[in-house]
Protein backbone atom coordinates (compact mmCIF):
# COMPACT_ATOMS: atom_id res chain seq x y z
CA UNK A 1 319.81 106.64 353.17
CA UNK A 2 322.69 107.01 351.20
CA UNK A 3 324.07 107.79 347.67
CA UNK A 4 327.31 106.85 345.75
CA UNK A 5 328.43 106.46 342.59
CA UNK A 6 330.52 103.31 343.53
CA UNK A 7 328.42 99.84 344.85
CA UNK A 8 328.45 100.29 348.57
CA UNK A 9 330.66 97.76 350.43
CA UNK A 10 330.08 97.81 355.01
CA UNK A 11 329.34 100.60 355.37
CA UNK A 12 328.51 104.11 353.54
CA UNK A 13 332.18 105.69 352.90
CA UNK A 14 332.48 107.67 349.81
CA UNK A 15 328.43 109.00 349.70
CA UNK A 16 327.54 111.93 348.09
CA UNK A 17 324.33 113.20 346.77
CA UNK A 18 325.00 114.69 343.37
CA UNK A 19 325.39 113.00 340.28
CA UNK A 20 325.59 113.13 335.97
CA UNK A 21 323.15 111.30 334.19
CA UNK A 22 326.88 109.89 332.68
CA UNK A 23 327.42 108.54 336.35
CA UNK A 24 326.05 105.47 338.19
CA UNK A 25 324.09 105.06 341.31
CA UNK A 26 323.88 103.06 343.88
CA UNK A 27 321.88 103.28 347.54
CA UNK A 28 322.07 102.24 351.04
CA UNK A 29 320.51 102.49 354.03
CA UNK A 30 320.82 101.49 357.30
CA UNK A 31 318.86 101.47 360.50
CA UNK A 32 319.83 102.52 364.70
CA UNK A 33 318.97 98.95 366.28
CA UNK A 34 317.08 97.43 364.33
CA UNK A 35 316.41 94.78 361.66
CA UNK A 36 315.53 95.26 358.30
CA UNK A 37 312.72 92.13 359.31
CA UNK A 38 311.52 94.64 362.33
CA UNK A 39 311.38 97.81 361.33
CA UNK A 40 309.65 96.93 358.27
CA UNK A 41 307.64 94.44 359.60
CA UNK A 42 308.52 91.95 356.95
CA UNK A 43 306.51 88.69 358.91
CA UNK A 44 303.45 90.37 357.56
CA UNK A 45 305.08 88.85 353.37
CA UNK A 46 303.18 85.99 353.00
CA UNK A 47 305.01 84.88 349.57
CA UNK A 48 308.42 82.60 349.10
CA UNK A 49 310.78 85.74 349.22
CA UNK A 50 311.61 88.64 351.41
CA UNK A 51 311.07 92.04 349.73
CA UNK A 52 310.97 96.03 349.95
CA UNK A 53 308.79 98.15 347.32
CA UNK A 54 311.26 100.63 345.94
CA UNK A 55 309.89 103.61 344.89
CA UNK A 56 311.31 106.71 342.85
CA UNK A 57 310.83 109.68 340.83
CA UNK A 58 311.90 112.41 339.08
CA UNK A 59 311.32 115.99 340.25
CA UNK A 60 311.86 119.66 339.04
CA UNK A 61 311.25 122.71 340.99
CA UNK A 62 309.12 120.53 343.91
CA UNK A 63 306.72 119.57 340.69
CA UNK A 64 306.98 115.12 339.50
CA UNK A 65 307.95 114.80 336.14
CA UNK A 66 306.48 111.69 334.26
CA UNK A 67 305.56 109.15 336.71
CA UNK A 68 307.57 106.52 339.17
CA UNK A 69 309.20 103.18 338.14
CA UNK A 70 306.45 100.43 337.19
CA UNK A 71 308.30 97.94 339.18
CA UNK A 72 308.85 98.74 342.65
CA UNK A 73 309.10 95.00 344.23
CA UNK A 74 312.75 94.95 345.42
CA UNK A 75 313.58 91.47 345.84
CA UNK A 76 315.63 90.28 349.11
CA UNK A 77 316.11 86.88 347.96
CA UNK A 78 318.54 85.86 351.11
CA UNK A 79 316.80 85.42 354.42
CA UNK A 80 320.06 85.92 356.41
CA UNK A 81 320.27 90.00 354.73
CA UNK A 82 316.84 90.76 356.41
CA UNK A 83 318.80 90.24 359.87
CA UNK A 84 320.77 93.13 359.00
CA UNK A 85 320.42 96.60 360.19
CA UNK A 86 321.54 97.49 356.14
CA UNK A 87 320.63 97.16 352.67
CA UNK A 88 322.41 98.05 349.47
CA UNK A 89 320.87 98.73 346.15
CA UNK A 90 321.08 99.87 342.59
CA UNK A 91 319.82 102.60 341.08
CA UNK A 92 321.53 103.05 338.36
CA UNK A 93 323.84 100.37 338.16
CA UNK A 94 326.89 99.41 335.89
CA UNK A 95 325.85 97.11 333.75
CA UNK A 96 328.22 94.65 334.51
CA UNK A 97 327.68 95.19 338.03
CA UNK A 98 323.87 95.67 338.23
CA UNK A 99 322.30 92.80 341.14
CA UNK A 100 319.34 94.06 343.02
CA UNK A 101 316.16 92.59 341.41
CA UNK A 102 313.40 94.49 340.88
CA UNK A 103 309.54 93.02 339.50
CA UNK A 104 306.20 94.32 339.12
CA UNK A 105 304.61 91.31 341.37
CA UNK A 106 305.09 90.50 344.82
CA UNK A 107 305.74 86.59 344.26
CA UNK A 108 307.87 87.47 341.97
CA UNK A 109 306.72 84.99 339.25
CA UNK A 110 307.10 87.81 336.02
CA UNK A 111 309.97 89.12 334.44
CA UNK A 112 312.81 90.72 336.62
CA UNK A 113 314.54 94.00 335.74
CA UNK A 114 317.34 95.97 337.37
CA UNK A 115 318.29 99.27 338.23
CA UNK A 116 315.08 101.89 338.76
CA UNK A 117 316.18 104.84 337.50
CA UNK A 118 316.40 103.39 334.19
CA UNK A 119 313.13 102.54 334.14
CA UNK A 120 312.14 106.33 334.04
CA UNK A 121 314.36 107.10 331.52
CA UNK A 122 312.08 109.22 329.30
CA UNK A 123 311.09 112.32 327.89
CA UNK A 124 308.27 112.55 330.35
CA UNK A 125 310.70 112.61 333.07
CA UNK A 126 313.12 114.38 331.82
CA UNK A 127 311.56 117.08 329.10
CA UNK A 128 314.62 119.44 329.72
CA UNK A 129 318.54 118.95 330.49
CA UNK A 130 319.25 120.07 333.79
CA UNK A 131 319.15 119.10 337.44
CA UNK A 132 316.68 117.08 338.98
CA UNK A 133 315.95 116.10 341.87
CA UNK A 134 315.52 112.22 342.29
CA UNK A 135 313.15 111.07 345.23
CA UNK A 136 313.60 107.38 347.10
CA UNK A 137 311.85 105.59 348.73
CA UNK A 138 311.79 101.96 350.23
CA UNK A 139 308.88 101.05 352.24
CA UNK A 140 306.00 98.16 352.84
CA UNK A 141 302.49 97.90 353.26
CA UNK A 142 301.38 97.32 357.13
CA UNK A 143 298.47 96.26 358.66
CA UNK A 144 297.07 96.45 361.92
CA UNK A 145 295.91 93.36 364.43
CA UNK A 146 292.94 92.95 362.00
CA UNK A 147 294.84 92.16 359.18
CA UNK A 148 293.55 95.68 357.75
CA UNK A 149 295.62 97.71 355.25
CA UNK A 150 296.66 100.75 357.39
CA UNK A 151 297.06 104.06 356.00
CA UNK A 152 299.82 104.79 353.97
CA UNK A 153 301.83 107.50 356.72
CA UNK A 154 302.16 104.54 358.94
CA UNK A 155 303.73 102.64 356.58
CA UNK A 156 307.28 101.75 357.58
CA UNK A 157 309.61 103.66 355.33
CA UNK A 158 312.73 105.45 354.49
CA UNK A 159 313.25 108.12 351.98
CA UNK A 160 315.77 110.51 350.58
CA UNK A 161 316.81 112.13 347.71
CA UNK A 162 319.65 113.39 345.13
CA UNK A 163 320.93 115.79 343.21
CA UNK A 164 320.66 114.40 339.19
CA UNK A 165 322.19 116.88 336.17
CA UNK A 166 320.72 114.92 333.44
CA UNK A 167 322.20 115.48 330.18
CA UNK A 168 319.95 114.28 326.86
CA UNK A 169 323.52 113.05 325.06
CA UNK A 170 323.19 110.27 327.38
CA UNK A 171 320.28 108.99 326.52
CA UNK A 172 321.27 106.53 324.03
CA UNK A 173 324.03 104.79 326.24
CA UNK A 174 321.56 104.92 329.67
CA UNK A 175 319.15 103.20 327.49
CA UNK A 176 321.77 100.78 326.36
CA UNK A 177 323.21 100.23 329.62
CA UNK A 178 319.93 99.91 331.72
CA UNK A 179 318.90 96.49 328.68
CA UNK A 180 322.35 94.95 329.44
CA UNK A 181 321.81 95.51 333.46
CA UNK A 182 318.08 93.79 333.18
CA UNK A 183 319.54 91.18 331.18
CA UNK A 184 322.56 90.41 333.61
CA UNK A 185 319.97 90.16 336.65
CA UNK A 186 317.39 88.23 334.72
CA UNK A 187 320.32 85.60 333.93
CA UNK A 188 321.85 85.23 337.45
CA UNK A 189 318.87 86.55 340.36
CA UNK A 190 317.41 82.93 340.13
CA UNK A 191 320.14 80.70 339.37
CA UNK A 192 320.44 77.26 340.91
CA UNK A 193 323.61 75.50 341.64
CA UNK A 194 321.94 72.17 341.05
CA UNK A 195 318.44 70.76 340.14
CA UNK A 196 316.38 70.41 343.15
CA UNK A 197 315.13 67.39 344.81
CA UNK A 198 312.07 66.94 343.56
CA UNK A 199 313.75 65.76 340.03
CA UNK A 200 315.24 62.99 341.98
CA UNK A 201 312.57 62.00 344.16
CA UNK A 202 309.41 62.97 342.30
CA UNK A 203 306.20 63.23 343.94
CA UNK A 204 303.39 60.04 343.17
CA UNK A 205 299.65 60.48 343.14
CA UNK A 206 298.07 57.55 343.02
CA UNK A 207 296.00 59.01 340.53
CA UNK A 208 296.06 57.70 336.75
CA UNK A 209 295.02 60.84 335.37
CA UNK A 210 298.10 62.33 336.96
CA UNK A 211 300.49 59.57 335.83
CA UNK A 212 303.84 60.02 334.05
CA UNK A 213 302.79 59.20 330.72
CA UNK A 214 299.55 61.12 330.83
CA UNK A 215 301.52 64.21 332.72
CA UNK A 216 304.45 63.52 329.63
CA UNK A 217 301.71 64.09 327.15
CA UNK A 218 299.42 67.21 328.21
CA UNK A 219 302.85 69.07 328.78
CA UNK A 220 303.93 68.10 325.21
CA UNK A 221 300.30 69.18 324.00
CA UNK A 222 300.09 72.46 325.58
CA UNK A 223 304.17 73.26 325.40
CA UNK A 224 306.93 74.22 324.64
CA UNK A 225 305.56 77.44 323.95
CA UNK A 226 307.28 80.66 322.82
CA UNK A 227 310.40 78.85 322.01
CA UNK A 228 311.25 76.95 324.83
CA UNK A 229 312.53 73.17 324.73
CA UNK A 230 310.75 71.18 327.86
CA UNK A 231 313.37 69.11 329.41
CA UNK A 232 312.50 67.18 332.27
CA UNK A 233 309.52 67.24 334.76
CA UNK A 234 307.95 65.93 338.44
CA UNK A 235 305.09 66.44 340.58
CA UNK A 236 305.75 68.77 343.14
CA UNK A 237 305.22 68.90 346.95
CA UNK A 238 302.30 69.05 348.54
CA UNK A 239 299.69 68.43 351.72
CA UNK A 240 295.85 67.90 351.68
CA UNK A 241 293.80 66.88 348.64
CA UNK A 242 295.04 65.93 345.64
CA UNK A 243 292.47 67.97 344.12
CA UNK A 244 290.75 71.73 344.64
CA UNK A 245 287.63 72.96 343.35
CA UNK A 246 287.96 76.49 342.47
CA UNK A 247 284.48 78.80 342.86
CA UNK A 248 283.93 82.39 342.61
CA UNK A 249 282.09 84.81 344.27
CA UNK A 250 278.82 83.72 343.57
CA UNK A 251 279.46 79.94 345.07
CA UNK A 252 279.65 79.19 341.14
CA UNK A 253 282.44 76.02 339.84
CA UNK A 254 284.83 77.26 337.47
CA UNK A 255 287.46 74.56 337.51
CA UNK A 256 288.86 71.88 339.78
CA UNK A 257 292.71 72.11 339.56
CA UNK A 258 295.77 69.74 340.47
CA UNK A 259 296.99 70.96 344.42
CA UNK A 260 300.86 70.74 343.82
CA UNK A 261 302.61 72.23 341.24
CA UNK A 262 303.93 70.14 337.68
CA UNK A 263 307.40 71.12 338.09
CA UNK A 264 309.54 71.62 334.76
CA UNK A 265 313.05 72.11 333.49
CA UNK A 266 313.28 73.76 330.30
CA UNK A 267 315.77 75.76 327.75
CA UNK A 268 315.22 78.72 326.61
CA UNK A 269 317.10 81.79 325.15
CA UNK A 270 320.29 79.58 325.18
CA UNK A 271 320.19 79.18 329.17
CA UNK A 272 318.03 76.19 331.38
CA UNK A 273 315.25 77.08 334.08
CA UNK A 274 313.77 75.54 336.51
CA UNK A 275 309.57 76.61 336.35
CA UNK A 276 306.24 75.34 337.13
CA UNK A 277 302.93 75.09 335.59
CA UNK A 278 299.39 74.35 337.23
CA UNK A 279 297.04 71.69 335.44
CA UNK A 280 293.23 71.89 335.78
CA UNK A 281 290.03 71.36 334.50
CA UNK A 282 287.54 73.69 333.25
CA UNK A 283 283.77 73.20 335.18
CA UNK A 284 281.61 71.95 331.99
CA UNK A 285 278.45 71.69 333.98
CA UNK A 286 276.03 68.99 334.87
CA UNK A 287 279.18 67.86 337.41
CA UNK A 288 281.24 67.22 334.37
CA UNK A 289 284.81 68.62 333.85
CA UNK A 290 286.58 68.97 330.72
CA UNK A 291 289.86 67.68 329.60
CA UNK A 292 293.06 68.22 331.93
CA UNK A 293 295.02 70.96 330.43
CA UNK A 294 298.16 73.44 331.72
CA UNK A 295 295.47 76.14 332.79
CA UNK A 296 299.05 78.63 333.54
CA UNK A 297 302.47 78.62 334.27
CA UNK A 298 305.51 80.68 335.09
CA UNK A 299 306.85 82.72 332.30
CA UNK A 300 309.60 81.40 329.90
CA UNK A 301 311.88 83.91 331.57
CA UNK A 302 311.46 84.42 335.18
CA UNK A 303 311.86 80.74 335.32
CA UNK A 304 315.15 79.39 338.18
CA UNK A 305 318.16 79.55 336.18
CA UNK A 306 320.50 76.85 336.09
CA UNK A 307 323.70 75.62 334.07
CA UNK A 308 322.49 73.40 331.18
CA UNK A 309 325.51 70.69 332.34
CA UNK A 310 323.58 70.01 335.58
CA UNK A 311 320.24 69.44 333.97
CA UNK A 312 320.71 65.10 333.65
């Protein structure tokens, strides 16, 4: 692993592991022969995205201070970069030049946030000014032929760490400059370069509880919400039923839900997304189901991001 205080380009020229808290950071590593796909054994990710959990801390004389970042879900959106023996990543990015993603799920279906080391920006972390050192990790779960959780040591893994003199004068423009990073990935980690098919060529159902006009109207019930503006919409892709009961542990109905996803473009905080939300209907009893309703839905932010001119 590697450190600089300049985004990383092919290779790791110009690292160093000492830095100001006025300075910013960015990481690397790469791997002897192998893929980032095989040495972290990535066909184990079962969700739509690649990704590494990124871990890091603060430490002072071999004792944490305050605890690690709350996100640690590194995305690696393109599936071309996990055939790479190499990864770049912030830390603690420019904020003008922050990219890597970071979220607190796996699926990456909640809000997105940038460099790490901002998130620990706090007096927890950092009671004193001094140096630090910072601790890195990236890493992912395995499992073993059963599909069983192994122990964490086996985990695939690479760590390192720096040298950090943090300096409290900087907190006001770290904590400035680690908003306008999240902001910059939340705006461009998802964005679209046109709508996708599905707008076109929506999905039918055959089902007139699932037609257009009764579709148009539970989504103009139940949203916008939170101020967004609900722009267009279309059944989504699917295989199998049409419908799935949901049950819990206990064998119990709780709701029978729509299979494929209500897809929906939408504005909101002066930019368009692309989003989804999931209709069912709550188990009443007696074999009786309650009114279709949006039972959830991705978040107003986290949604696909896409110019406003190619939403038609």
């Amino acid at each position: 692993m590697y450190f600089s205080d300049k985004p990383f380009g092919s290779n790791h020229d110009g690292s160093k592991n000492s830095f100001k808290s006025s300075d910013f950071i960015y990481g690397r590593i790469e791997l002897d022969n192998q893929t980032l796909l095989d040495a972290f054994k990535m066909s184990s990710i079962k969700t739509k995205y690649y990704y590494l959990r990124f871990r890091l801390g603060s430490y002072k004389n071999g004792e944490q201070m305050g605890s690690k970042n709350s996100w640690e879900y590194l995305l690696i959106k393109n599936e071309e970069d996990v055939k790479k023996n190499y990864l770049n990543f912030d830390i603690l990015p420019a904020p003008s030049a922050a990219t890597s993603a970071l979220c607190g799920l796996e699926d990456f279906t909640s809000n997105i946030a940038g460099g790490p080391l901002y998130f620990i920006i706090n007096q927890s972390s950092f009671p004193d000014d001094g140096e630090y050192s910072i601790k890195v990790q990236l890493f992912l779960d395995s499992y073993d032929g059963w599909g069983k959780q192994q122990d964490p040591e086996k985990w695939p893994s690479v760590k390192d760490e720096f040298k950090f003199n943090f300096n409290s004068n900087d907190i006001q423009t770290l904590k400035k400059n680690g908003e306008a990073g999240d902001e910059l990935v939340r705006k461009n980690t998802f964005r679209l370069s046109k709508l996708p098919d599905y707008f076109a060529n929506p999905n039918k159902t055959g089902d007139p509880m699932l037609s257009n006009a009764n579709i148009s109207s539970i989504l103009k019930r139940d949203l916008p919400s939170g101020g967004m503006t609900l722009l267009k919409f279309a059944v989504g892709n699917y295989t199998g039923a049409l419908w799935q009961v949901e049950k819990n542990e206990l064998g119990i109905i709780l709701r029978r839900y729509v299979t494929p996803d209500i897809k929906i473009a939408y504005k909101f905080d002066n930019d368009c997304n692309v989003g989804f939300v999931r209709l069912w209907q709550e188990y009443m009893g007696g074999g009786k189901y309650g009114p279709l309703i949006v039972g959830s839905r991705s978040c107003n932010s986290c949604g696909d991001k896409i110019d406003c001119s190619l939403v038609k």
